[in-house]
C-alpha atoms as a PDB file:
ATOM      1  CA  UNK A   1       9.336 -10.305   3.829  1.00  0.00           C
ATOM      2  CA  UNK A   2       5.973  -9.491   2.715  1.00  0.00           C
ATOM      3  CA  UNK A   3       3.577 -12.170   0.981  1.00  0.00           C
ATOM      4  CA  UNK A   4       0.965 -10.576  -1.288  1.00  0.00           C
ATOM      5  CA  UNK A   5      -2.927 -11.747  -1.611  1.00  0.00           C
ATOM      6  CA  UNK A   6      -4.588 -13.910  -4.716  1.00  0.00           C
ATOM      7  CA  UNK A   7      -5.351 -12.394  -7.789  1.00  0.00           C
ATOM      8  CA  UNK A   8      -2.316  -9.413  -6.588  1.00  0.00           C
ATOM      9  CA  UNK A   9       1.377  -9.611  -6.412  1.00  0.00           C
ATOM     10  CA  UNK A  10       4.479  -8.393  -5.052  1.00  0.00           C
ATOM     11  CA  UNK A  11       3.601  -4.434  -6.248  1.00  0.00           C
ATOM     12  CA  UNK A  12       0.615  -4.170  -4.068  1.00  0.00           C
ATOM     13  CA  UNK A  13       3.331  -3.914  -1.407  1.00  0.00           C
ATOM     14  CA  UNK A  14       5.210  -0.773  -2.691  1.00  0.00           C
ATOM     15  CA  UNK A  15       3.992   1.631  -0.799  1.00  0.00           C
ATOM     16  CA  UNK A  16       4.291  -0.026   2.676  1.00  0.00           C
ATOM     17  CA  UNK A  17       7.878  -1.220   1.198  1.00  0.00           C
ATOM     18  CA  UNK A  18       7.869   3.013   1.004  1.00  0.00           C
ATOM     19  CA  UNK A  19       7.311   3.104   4.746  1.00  0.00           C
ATOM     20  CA  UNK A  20       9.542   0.334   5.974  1.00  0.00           C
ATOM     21  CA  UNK A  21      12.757   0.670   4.109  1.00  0.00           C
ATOM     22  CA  UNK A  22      13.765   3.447   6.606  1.00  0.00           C
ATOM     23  CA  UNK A  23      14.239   0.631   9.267  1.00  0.00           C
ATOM     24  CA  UNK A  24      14.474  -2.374   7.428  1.00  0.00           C
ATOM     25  CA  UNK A  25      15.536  -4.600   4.818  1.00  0.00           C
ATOM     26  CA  UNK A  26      12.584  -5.035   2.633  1.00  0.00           C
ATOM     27  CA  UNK A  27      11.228  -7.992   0.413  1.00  0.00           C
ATOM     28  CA  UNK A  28       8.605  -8.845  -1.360  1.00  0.00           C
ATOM     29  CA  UNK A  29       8.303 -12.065  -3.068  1.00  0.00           C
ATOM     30  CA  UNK A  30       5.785 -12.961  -6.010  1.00  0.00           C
ATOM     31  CA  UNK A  31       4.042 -16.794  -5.493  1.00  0.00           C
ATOM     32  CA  UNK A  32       3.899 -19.375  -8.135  1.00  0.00           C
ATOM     33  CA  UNK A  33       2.005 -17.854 -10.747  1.00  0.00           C
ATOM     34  CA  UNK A  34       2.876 -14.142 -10.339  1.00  0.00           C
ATOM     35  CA  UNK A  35       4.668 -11.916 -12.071  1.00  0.00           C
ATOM     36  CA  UNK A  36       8.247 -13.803 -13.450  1.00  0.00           C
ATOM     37  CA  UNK A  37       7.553 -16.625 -10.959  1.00  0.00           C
ATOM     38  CA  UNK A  38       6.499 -19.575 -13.094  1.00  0.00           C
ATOM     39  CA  UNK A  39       3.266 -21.013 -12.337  1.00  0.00           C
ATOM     40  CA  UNK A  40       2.635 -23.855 -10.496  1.00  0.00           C
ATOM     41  CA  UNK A  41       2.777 -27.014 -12.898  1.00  0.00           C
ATOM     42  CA  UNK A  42       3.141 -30.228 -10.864  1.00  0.00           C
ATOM     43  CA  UNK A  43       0.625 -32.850 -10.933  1.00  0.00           C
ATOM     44  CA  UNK A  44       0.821 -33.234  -7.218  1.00  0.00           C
ATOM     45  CA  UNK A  45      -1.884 -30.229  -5.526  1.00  0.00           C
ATOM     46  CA  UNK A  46      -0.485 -27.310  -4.326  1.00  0.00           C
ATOM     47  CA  UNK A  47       0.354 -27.069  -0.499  1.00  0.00           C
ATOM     48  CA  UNK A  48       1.480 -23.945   1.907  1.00  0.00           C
ATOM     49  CA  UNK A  49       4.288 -26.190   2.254  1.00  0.00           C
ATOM     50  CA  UNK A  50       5.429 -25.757  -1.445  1.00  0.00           C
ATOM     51  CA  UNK A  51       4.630 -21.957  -1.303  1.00  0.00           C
ATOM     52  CA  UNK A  52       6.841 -21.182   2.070  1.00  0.00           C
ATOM     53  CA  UNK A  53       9.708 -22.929   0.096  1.00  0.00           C
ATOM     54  CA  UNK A  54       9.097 -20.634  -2.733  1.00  0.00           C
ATOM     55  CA  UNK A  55       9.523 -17.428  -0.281  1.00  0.00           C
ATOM     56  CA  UNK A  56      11.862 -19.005   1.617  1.00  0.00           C
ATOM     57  CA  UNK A  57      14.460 -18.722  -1.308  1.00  0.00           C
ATOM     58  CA  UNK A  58      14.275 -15.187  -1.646  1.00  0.00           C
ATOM     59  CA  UNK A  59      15.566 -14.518   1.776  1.00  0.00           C
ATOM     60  CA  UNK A  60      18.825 -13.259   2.346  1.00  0.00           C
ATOM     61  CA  UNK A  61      21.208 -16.332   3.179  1.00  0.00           C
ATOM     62  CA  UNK A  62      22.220 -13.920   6.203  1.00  0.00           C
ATOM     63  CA  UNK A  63      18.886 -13.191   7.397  1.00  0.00           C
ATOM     64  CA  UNK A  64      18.892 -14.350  11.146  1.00  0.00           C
ATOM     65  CA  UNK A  65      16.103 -12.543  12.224  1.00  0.00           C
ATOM     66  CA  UNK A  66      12.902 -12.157   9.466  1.00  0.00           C
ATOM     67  CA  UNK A  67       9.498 -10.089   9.994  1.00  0.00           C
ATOM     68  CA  UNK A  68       6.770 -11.509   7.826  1.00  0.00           C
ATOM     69  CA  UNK A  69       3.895  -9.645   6.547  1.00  0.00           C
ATOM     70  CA  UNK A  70       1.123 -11.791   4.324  1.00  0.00           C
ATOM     71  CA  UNK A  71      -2.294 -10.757   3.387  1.00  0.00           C
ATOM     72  CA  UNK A  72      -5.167 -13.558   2.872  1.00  0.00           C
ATOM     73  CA  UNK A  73      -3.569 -16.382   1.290  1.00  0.00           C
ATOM     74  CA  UNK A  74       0.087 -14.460   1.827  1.00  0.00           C
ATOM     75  CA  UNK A  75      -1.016 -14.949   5.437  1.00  0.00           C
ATOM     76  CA  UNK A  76      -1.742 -18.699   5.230  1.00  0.00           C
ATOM     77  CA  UNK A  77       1.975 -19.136   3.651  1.00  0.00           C
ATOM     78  CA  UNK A  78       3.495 -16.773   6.197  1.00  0.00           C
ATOM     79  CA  UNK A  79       2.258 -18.531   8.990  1.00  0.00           C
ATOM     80  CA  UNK A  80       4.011 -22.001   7.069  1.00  0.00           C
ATOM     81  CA  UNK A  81       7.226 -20.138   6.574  1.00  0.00           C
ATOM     82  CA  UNK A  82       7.191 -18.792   9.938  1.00  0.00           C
ATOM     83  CA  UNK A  83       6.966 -22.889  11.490  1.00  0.00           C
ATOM     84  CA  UNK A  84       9.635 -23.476   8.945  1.00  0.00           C
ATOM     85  CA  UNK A  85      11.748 -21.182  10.060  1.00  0.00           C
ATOM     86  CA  UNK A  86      10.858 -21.494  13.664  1.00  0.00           C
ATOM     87  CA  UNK A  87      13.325 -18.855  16.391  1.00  0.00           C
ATOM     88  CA  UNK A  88      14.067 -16.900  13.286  1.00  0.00           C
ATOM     89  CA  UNK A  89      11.075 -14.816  12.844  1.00  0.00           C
ATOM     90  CA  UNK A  90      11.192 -12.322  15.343  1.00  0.00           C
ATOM     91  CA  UNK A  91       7.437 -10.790  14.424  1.00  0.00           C
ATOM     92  CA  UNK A  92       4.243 -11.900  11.950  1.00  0.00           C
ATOM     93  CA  UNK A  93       1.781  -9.822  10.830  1.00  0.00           C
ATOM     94  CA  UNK A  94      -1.616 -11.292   9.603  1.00  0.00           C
ATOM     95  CA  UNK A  95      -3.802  -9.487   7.476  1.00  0.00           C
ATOM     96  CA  UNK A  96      -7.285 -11.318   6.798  1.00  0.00           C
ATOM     97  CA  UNK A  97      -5.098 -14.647   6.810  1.00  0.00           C
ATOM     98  CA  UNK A  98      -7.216 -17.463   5.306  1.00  0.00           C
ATOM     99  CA  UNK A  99      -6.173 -20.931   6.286  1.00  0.00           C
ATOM    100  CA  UNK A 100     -10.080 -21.794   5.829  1.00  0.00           C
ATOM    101  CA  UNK A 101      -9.398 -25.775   6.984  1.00  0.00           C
ATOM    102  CA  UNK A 102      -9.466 -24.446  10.092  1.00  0.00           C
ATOM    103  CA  UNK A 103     -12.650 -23.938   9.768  1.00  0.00           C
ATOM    104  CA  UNK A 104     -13.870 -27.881   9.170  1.00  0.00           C
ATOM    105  CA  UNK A 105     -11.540 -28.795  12.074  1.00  0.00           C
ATOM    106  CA  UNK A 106     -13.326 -26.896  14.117  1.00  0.00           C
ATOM    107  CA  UNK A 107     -16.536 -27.793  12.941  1.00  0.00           C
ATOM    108  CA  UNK A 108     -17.426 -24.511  11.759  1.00  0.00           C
ATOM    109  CA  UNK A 109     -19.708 -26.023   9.240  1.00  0.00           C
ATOM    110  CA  UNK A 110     -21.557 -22.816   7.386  1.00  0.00           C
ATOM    111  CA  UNK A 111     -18.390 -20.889   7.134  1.00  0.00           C
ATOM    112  CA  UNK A 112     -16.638 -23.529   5.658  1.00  0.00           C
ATOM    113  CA  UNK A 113     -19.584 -24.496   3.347  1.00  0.00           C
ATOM    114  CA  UNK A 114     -19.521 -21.027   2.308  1.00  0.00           C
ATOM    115  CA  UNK A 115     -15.842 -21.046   1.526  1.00  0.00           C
ATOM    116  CA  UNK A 116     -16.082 -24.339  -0.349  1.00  0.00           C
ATOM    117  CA  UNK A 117     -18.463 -22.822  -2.639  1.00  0.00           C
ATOM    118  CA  UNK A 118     -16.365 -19.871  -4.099  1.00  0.00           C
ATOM    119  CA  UNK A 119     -13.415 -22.657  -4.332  1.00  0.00           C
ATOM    120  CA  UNK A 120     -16.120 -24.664  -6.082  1.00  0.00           C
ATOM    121  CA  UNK A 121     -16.880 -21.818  -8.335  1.00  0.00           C
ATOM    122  CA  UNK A 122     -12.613 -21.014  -9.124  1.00  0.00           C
ATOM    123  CA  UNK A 123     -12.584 -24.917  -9.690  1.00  0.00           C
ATOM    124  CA  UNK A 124     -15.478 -25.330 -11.755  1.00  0.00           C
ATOM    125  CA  UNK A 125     -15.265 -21.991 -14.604  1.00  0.00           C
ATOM    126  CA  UNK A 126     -11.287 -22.561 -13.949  1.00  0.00           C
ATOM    127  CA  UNK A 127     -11.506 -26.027 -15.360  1.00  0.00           C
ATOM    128  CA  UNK A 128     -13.064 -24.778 -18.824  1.00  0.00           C
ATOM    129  CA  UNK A 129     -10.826 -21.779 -18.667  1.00  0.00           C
ATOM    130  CA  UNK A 130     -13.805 -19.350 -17.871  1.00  0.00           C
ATOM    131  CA  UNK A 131     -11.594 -17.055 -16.240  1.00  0.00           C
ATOM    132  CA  UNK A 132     -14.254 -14.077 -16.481  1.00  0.00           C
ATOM    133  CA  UNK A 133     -17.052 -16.278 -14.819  1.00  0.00           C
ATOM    134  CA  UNK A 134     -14.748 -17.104 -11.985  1.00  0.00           C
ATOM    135  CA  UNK A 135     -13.151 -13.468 -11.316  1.00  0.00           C
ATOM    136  CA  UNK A 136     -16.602 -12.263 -11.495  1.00  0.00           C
ATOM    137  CA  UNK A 137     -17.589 -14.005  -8.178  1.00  0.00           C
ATOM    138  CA  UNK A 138     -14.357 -13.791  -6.613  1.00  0.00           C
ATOM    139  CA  UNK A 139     -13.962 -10.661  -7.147  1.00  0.00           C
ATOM    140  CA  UNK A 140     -18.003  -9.263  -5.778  1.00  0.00           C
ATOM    141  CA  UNK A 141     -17.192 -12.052  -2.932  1.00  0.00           C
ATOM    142  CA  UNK A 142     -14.136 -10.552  -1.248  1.00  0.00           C
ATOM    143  CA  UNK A 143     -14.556  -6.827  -2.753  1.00  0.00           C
ATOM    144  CA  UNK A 144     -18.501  -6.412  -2.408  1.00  0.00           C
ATOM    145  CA  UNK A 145     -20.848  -7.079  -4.578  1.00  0.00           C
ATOM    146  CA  UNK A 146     -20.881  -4.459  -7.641  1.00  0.00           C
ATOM    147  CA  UNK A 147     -17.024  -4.707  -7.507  1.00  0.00           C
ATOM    148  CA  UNK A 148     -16.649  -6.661 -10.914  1.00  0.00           C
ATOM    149  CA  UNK A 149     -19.038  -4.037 -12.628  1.00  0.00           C
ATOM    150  CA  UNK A 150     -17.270  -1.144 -11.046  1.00  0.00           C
ATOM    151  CA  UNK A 151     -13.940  -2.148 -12.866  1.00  0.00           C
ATOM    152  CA  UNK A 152     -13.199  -0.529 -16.109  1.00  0.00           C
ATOM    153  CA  UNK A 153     -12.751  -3.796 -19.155  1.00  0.00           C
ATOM    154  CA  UNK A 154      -8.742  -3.330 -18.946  1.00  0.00           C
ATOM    155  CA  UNK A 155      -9.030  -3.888 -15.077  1.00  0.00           C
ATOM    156  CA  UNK A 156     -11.627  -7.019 -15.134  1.00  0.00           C
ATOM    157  CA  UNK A 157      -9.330  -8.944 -18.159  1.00  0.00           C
ATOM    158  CA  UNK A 158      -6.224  -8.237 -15.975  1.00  0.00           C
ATOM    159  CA  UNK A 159      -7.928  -9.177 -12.994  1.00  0.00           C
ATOM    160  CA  UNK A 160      -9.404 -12.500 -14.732  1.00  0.00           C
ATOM    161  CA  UNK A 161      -5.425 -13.633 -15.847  1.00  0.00           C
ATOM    162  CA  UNK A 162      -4.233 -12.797 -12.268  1.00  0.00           C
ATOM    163  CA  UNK A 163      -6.761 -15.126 -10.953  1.00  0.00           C
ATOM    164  CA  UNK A 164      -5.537 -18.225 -12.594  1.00  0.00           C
ATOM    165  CA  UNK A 165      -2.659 -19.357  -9.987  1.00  0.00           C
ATOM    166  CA  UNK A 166      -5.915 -19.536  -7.372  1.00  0.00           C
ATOM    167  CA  UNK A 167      -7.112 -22.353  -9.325  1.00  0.00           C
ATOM    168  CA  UNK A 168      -4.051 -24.276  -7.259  1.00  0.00           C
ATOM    169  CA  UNK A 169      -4.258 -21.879  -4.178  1.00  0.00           C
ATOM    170  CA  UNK A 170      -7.406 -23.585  -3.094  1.00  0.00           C
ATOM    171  CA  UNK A 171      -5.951 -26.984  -2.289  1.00  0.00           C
ATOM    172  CA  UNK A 172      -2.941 -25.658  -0.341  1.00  0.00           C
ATOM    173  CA  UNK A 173      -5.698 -23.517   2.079  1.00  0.00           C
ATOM    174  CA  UNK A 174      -7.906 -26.699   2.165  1.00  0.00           C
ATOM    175  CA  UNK A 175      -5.558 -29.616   2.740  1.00  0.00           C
ATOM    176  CA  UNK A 176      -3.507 -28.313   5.345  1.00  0.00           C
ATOM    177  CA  UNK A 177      -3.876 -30.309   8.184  1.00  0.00           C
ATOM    178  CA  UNK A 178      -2.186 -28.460  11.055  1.00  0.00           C
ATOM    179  CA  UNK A 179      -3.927 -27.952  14.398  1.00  0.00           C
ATOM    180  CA  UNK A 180      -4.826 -24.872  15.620  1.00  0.00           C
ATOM    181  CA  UNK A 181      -2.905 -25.635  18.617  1.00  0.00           C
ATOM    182  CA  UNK A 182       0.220 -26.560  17.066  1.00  0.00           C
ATOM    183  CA  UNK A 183       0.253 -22.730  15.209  1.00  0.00           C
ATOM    184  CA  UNK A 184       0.221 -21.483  18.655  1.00  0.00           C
ATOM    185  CA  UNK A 185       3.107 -23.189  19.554  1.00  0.00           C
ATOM    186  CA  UNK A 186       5.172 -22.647  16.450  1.00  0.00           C
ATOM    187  CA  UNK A 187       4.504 -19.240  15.695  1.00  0.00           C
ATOM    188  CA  UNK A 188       6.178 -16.477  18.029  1.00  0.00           C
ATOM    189  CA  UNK A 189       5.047 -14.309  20.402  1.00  0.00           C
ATOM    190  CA  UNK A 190       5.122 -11.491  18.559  1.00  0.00           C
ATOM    191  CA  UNK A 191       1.973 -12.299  16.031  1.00  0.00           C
ATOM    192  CA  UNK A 192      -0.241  -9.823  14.901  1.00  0.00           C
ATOM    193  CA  UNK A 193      -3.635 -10.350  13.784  1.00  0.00           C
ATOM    194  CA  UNK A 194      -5.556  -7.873  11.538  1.00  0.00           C
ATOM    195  CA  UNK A 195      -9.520  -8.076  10.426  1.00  0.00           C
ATOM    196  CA  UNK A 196     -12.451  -6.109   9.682  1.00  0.00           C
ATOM    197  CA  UNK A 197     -14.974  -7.122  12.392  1.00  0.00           C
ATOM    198  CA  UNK A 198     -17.352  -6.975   9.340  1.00  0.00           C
ATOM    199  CA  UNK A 199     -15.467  -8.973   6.730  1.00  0.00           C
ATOM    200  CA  UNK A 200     -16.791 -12.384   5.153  1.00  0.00           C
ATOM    201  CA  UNK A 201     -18.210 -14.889   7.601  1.00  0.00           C
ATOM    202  CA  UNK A 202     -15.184 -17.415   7.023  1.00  0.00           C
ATOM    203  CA  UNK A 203     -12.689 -14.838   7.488  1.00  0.00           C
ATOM    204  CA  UNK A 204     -14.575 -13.953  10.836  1.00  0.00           C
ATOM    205  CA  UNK A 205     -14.273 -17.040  11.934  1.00  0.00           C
ATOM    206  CA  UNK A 206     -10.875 -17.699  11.627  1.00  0.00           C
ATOM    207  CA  UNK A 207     -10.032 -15.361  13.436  1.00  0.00           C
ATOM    208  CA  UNK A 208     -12.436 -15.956  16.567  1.00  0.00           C
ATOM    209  CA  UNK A 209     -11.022 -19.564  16.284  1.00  0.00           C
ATOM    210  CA  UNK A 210      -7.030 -18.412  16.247  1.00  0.00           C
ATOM    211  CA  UNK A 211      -8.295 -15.586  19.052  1.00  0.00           C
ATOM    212  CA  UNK A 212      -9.621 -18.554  21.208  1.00  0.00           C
ATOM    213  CA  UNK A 213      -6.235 -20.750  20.707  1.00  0.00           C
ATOM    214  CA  UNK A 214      -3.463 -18.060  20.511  1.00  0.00           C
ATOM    215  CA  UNK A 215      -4.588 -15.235  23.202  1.00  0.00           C
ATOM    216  CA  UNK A 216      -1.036 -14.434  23.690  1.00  0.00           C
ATOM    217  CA  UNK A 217      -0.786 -12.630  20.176  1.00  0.00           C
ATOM    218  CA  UNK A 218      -1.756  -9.493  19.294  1.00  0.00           C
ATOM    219  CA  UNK A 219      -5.632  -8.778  17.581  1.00  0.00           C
ATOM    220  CA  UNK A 220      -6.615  -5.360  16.052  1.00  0.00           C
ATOM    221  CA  UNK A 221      -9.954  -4.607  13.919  1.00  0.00           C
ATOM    222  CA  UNK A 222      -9.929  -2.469  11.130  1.00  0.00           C
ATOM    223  CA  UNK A 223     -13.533  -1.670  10.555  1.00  0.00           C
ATOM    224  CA  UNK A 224     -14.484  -0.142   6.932  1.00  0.00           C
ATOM    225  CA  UNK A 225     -11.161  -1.707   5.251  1.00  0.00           C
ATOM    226  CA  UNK A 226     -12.934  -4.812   4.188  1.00  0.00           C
ATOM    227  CA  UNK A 227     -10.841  -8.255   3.029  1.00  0.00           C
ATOM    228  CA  UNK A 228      -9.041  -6.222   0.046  1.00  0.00           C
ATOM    229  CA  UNK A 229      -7.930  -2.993   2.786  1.00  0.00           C
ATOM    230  CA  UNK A 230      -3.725  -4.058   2.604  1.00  0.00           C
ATOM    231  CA  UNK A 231      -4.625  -2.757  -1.197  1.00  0.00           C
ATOM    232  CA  UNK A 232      -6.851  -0.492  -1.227  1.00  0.00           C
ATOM    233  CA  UNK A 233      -6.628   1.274   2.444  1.00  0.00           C
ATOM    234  CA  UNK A 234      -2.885   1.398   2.546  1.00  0.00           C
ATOM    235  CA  UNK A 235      -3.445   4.631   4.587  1.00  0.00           C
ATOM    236  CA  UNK A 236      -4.850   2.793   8.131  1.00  0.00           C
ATOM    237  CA  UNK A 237      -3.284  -0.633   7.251  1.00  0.00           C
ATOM    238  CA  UNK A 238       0.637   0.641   6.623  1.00  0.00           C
ATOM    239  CA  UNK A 239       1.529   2.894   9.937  1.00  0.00           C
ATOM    240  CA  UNK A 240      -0.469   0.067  11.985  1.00  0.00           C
ATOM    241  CA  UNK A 241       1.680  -2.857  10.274  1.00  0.00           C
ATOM    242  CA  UNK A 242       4.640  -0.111  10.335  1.00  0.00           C
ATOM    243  CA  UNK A 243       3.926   0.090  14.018  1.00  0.00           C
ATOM    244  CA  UNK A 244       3.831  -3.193  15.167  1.00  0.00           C
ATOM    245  CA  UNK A 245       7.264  -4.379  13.324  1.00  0.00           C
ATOM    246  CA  UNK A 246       8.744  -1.509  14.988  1.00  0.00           C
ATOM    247  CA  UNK A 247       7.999  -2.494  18.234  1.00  0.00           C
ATOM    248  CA  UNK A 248       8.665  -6.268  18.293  1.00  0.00           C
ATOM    249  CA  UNK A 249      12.344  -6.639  19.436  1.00  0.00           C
ATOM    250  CA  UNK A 250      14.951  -8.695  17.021  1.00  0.00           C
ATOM    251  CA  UNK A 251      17.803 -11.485  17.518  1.00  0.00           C
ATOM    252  CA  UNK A 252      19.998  -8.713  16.422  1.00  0.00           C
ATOM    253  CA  UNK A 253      20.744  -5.121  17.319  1.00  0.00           C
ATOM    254  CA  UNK A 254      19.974  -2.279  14.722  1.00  0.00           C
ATOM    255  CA  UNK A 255      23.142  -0.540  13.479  1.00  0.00           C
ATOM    256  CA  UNK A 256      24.269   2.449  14.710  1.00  0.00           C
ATOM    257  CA  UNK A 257      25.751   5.681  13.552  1.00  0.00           C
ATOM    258  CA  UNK A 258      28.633   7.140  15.929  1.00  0.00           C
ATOM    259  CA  UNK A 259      29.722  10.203  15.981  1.00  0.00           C
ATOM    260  CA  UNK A 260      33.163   9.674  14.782  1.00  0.00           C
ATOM    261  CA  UNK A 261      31.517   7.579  11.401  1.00  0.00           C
ATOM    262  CA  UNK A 262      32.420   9.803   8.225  1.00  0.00           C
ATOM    263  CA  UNK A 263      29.575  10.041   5.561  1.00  0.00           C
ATOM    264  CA  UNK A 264      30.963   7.262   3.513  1.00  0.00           C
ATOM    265  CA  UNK A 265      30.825   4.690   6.536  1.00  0.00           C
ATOM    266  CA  UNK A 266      27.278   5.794   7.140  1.00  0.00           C
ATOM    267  CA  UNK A 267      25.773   5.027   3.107  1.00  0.00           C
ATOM    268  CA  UNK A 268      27.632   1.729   3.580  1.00  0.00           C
ATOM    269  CA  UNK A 269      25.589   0.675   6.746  1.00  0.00           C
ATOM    270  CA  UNK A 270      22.305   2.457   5.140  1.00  0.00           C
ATOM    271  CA  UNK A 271      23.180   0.327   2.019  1.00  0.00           C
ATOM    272  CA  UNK A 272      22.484  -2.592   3.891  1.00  0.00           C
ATOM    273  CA  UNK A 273      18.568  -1.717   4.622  1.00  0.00           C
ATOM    274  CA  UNK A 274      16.261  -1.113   1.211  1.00  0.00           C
ATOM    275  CA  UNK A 275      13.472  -2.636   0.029  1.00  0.00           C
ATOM    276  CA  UNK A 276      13.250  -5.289  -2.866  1.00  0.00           C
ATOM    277  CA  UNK A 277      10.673  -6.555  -5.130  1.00  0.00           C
ATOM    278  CA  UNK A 278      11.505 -10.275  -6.192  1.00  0.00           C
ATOM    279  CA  UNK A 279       9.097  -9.868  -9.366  1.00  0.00           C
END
């Protein structure tokens, strides 16, 4: 199951859907907001909680044995789904995951302040529906600066209505309130954590502070991708992700094709694998 990025969606994942459907059964889910998936519209704030629950229902009813993949906030509600569904993930794959209240419990206090200010900034132009002020900084933050400039008009007025669902994103990645210490114990084994050893300070130091708590998982730096690299350096991120899933064993064992299995019996058990956008 793959969880896509703010401001993105479940087709940033095609072409590493491409890559895995070989070997797996492949999903990718769209959060509230994205795509056909309504936005979120409760009064309550948002949580990962409420997100994981979202994914959760787009998982095969059979699937005893799951492999999550999320990207920056996709990260933060993989890790959530992966508590929730506890001895059934079998691997997790973090790309520049962003649970940023991490951050204030570990009294981290400029990277959090600096976080806090582009949620500020989403919250603030986002309240009076400036969408362009807010994508604008979000957008130079996490892609560079020049990065809003650089898009053609058609890309900054998409890029301005995908932002809106991050309005909510903000409190799920700032009210969670679970230890550092308790992800170590409820995520598996088999974690793998991916960063740019030059990405934004927060992002830096979330991932010192889950490399100082979880030293059993897995830690590989990506240098050049940047934050945005899942989307636009599929070519180092994919056969590294690819890699990893592949090598993490599963609750069950893979199917097999015997020699005595005519060509009909063997599409039937390939039918089974595939890849899936839930748009």
């Amino acid at each position: 199951m793959l969880v896509h990025c703010s401001a993105s969606g479940a087709r940033q994942w095609c072409r590493l859907m491409d890559d895995l459907k070989v070997d797996f059964h492949v999903r990718a889910v769209n959060l509230f907001g994205y795509g056909k998936t309504p936005p979120w519209s409760i009064e309550a704030p948002q949580t990962l909680e409420d997100q994981a629950r979202l994914v959760e229902t787009a998982l095969p009813t059979n699937a005893d044995s799951v492999r999550l993949v999320g990207h920056s906030f996709g990260g933060s509600v993989a890790m959530k789904l992966a508590a929730r569904l506890s001895g059934r993930v079998a691997s997790l794959v973090l790309l520049e995951t962003n649970p940023f209240y991490l951050l204030r419990q570990s009294g981290r206090a400029e990277a959090f302040a600096e976080a806090m200010e582009l949620r500020d900034c989403v919250k603030k132009f986002g309240a009076v529906g400036d969408w362009v002020a807010a994508a604008e900084r979000f957008a130079d933050y996490w892609g560079g600066a020049g990065s809003w400039q650089d898009m053609p008009e058609e890309r900054r007025r998409a890029f301005a209505e995908a932002l809106k669902p991050n309005y909510f994103e903000w409190d799920a990645v700032m009210d969670e309130t679970t230890p550092v210490e308790e992800w170590a114990r409820l995520l598996p084994l088999g974690t793998l954590v991916v960063s740019d050893p030059n990405t934004v300070f927060p992002i830096r130091e979330i991932t010192a502070i889950l490399r100082l708590a979880c030293p059993m998982w897995t830690y590989k730096e990506i240098a050049g991708g940047g934050h945005m690299a899942p989307i636009t350096r599929p070519d180092v991120i994919n056969p590294l992700v690819g890699s990893f899933l592949r090598s993490q064993p599963s609750r069950f064992q893979p199917p097999t094709f015997s020699d005595d299995m005519n060509e009909e019996e063997i599409a039937v058990s390939r039918s089974r694998r595939g890849a899936q956008l839930i748009l």
